[in-house]
N, C-alpha and C. Protein backbone atom coordinates (compact mmCIF):
# COMPACT_ATOMS: atom_id res chain seq x y z
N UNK A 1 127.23 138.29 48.58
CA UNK A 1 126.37 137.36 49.26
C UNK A 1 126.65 135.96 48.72
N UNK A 2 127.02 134.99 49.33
CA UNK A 2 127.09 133.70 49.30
C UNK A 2 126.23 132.85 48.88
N UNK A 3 125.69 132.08 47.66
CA UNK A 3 124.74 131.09 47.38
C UNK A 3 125.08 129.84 47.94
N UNK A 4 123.69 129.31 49.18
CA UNK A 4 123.79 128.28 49.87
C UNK A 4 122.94 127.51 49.27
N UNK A 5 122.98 126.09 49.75
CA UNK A 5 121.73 125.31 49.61
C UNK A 5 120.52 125.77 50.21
N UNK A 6 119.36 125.50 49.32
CA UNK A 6 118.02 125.77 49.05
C UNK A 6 117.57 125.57 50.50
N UNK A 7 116.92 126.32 51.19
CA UNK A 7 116.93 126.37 52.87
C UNK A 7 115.61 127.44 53.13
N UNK A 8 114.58 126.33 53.93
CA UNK A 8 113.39 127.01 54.61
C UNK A 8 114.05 127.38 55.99
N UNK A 9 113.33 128.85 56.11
CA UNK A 9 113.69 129.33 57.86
C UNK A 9 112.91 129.59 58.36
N UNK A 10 112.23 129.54 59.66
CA UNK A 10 111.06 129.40 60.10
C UNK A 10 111.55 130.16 61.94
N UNK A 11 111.24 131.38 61.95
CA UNK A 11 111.85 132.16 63.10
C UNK A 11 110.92 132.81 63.52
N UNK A 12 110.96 133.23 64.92
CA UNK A 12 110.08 133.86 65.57
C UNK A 12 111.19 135.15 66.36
N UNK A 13 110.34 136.40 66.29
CA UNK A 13 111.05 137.23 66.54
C UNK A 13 110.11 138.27 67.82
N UNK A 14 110.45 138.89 68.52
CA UNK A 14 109.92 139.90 69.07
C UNK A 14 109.23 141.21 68.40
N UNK A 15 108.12 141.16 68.42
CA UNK A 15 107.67 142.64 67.79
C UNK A 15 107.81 143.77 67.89
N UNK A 16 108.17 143.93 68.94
CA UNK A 16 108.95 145.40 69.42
C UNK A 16 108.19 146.91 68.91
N UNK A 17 108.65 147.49 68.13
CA UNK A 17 108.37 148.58 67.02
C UNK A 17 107.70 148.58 66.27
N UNK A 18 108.04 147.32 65.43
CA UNK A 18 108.29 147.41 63.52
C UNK A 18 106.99 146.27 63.47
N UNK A 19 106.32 147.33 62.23
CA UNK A 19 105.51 146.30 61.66
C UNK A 19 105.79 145.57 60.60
N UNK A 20 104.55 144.45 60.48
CA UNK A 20 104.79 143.41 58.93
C UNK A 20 105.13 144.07 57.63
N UNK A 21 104.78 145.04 57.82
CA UNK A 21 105.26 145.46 55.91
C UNK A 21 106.56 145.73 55.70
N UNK A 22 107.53 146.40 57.36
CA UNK A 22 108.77 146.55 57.07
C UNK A 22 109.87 145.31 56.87
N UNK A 23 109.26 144.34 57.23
CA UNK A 23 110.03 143.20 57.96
C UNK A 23 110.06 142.46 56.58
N UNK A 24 108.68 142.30 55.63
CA UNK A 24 108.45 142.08 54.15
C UNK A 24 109.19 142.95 53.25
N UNK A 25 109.39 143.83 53.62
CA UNK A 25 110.52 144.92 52.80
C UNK A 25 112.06 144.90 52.93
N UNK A 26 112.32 144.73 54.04
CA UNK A 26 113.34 143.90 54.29
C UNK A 26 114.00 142.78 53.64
N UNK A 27 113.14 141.62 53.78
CA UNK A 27 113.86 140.52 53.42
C UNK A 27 113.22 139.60 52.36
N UNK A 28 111.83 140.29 51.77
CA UNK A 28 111.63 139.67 50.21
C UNK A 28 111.94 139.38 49.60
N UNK A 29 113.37 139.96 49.05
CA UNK A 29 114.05 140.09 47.92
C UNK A 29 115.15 138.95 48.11
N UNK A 30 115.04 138.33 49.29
CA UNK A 30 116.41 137.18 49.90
C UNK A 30 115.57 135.98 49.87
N UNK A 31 114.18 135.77 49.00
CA UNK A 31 113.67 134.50 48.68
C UNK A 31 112.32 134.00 48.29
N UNK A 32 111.36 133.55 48.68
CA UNK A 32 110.25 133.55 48.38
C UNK A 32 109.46 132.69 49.26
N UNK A 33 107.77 132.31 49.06
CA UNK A 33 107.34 131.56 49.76
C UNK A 33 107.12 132.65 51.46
N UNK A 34 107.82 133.74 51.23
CA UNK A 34 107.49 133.83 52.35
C UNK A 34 106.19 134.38 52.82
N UNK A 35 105.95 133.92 54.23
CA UNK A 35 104.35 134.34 55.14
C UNK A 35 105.03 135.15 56.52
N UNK A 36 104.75 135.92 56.85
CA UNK A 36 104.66 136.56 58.11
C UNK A 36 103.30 136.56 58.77
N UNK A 37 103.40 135.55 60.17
CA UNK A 37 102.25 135.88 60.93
C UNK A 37 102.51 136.65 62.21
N UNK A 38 101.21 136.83 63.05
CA UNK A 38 101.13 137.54 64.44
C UNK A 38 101.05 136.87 65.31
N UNK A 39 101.46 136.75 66.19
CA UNK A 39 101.09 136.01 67.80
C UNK A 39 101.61 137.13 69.15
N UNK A 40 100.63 137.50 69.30
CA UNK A 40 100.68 138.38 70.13
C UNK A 40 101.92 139.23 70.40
N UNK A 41 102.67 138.86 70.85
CA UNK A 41 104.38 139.89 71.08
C UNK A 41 104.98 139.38 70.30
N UNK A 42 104.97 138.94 69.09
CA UNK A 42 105.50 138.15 68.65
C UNK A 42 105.34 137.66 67.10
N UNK A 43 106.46 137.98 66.17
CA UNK A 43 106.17 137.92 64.54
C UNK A 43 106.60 136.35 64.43
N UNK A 44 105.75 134.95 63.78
CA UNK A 44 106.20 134.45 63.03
C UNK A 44 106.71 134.26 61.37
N UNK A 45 108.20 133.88 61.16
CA UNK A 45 108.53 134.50 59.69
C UNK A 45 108.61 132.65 58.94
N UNK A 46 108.25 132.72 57.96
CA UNK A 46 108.58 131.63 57.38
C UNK A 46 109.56 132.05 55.95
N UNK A 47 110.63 131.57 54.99
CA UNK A 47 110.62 131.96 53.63
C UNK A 47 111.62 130.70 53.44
N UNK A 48 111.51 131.03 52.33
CA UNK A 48 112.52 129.55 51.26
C UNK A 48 113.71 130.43 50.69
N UNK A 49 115.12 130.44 50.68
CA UNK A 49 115.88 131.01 50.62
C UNK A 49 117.37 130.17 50.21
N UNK A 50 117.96 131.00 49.50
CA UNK A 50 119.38 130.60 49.09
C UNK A 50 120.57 131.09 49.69
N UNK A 51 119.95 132.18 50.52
CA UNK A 51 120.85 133.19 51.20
C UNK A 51 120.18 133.02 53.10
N UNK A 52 120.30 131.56 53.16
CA UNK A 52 119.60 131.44 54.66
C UNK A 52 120.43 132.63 56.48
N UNK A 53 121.63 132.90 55.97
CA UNK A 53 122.95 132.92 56.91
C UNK A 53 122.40 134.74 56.44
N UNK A 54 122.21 135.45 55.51
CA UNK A 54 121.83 136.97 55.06
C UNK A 54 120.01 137.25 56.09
N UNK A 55 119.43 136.05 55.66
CA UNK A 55 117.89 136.14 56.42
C UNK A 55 118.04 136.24 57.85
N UNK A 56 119.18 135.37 57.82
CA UNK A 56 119.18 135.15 59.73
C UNK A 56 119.53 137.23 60.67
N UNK A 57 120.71 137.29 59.81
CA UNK A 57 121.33 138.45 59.78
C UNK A 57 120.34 139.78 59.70
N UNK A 58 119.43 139.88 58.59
CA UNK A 58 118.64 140.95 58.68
C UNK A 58 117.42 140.62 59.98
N UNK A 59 117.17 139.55 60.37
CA UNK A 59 115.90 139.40 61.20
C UNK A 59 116.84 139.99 63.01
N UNK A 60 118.04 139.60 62.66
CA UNK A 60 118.74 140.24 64.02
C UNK A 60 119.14 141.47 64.06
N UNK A 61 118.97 142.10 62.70
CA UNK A 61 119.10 143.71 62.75
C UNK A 61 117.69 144.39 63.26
N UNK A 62 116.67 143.39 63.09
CA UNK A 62 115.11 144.14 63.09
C UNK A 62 114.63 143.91 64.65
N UNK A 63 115.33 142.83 64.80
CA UNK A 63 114.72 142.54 66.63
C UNK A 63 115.53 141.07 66.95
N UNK A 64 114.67 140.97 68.05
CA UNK A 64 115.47 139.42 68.86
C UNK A 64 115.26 138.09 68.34
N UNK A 65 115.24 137.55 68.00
CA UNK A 65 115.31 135.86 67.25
C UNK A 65 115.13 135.12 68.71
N UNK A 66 114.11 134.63 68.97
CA UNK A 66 113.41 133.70 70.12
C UNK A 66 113.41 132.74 69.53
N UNK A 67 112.86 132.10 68.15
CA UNK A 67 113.38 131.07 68.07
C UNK A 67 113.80 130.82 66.39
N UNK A 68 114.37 129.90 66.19
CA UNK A 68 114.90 129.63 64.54
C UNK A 68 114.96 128.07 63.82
N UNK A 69 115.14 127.97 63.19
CA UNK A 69 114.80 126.61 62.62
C UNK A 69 115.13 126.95 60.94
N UNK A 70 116.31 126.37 60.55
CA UNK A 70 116.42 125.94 59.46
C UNK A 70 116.34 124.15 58.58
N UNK A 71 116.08 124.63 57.49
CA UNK A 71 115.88 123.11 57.12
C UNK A 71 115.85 123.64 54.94
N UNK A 72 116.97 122.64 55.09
CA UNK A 72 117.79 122.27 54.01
C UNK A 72 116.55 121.61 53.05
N UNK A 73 116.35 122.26 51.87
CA UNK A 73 115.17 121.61 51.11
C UNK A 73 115.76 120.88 49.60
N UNK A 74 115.20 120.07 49.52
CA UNK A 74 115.72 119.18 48.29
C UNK A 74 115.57 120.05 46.83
């Protein structure tokens, strides 16, 4: 796994199946800060990460990425 610059990701995914605890089991361990909320069909993910390009990757193994937003943190 590649160490990137320090990078918040802020994605919204389809809920499909899978609930919040798997999605936290998943990708905990790739940073911190993170919150998972609900919106109806729909998981918002937030986390602070070094491995932003690994987060993107597991959230497209779990479901669809509707929307994404990275941002490079000082």
């Amino acid at each position: 796994m590649k160490l990137m610059k320090y990078t918040e990701i802020e994605a919204i995914i389809l809920k499909k199946e899978i609930k919040k605890k798997e999605i936290e089991e998943r990708i905990k361990e790739l940073g911190n800060s993170l919150v998972i909320g609900e919106i109806k069909d729909y998981y918002k993910i937030h986390i602070h990460t070094n491995y932003p390009e690994k987060v993107i990757e597991e959230l497209k193994k779990i479901s669809e990425i509707v929307d994404l937003k990275k941002t490079p943190l000082p």
